[in-house]
Protein backbone atom coordinates (compact mmCIF):
# COMPACT_ATOMS: atom_id res chain seq x y z
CA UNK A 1 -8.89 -9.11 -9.07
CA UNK A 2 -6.98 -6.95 -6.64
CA UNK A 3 -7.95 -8.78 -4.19
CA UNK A 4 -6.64 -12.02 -5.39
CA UNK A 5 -3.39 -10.10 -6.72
CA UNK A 6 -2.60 -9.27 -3.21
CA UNK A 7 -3.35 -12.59 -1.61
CA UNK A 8 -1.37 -14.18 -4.34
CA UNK A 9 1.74 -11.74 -3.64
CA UNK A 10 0.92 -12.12 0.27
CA UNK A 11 1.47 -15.70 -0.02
CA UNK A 12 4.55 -15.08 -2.33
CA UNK A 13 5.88 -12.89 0.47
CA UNK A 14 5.28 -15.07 3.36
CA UNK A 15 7.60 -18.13 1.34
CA UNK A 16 5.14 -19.90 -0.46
CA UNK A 17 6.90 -21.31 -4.00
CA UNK A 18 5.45 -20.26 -7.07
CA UNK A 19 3.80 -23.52 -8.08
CA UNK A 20 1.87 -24.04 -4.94
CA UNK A 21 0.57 -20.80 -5.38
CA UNK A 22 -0.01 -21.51 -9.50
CA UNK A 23 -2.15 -24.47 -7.49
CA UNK A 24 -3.65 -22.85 -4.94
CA UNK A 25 -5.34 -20.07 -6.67
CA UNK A 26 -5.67 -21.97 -9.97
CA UNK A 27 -3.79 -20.08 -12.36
CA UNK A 28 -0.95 -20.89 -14.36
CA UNK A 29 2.45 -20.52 -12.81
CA UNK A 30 3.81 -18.24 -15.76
CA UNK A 31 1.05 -15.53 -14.62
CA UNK A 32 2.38 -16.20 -10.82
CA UNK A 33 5.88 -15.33 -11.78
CA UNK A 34 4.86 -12.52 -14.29
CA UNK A 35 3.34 -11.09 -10.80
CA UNK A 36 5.91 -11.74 -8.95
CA UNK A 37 8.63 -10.10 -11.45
CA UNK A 38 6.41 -7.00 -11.37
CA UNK A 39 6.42 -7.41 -7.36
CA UNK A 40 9.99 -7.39 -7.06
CA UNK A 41 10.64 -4.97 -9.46
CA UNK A 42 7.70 -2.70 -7.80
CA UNK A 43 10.25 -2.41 -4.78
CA UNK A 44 7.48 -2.57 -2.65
CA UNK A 45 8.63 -3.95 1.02
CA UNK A 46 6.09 -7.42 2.15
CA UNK A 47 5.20 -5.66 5.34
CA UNK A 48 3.17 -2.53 3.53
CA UNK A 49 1.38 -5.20 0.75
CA UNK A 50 -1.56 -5.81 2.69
CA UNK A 51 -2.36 -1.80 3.33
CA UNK A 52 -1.60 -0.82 -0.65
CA UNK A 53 -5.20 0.43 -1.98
CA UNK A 54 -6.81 -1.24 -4.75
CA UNK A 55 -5.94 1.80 -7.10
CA UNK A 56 -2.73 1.35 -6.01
CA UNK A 57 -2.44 -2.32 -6.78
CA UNK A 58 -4.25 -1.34 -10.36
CA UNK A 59 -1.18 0.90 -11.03
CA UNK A 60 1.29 -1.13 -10.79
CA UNK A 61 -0.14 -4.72 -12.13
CA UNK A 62 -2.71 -3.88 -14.37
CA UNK A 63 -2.38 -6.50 -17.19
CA UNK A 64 -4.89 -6.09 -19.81
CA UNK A 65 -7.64 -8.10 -20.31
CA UNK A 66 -7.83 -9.79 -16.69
CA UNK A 67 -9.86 -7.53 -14.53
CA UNK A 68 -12.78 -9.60 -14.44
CA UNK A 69 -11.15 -12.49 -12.96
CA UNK A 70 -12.91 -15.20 -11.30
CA UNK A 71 -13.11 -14.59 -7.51
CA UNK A 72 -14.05 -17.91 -5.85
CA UNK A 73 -10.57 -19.33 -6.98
CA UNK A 74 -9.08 -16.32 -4.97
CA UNK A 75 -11.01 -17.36 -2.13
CA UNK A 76 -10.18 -20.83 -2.27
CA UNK A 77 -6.21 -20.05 -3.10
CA UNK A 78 -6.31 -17.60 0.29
CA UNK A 79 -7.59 -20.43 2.37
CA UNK A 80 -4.98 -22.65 1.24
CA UNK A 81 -2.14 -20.20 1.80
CA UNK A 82 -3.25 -19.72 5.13
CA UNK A 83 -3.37 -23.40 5.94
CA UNK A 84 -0.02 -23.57 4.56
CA UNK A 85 1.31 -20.67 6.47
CA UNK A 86 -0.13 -21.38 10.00
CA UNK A 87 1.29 -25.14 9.61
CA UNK A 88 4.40 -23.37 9.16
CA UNK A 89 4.14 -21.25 12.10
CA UNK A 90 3.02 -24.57 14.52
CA UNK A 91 6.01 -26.20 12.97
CA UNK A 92 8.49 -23.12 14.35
CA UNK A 93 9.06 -22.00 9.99
């Protein structure tokens, strides 16, 4: 789950909107801005997301009940974010 929490937040980050994300990692988009909200209140700059520790992550985004998420739609959301963000980098975004 932490690793899909930080993908999710990584695309968040890098300007992807909350319902492409919702899409992309196939979850609902109220969970994507409940993440987000605790993201932004976290205070936590973009550029030090991808180096925060899985503990880390668990401290500040544990939500009951959802640690045993299912991986494969992280997977599949990451790959989309990435295709999303590289087309925005060939397009000068």
């Amino acid at each position: 789950m932490n690793t899909k929490l930080k993908n999710i937040l990584l695309c968040y980050a890098s300007g992807m909107g909350i319902k492409s994300i919702s899409s992309a990692f196939d979850i609902s988009q109220n969970t994507v801005r409940r993440y987000v909200r605790m993201y932004q209140d976290s205070g936590i700059p973009a550029e030090k997301l991808p180096s925060l520790s899985d503990a880390r992550l668990q401290e500040l985004f544990a939500i009951p009940g959802r640690e045993n998420a299912d991986r494969q739609s992280g997977r599949s959301g990451l790959k989309h974010c990435c295709r999303n963000m590289q087309h925005g980098f060939r397009a000068g975004a």
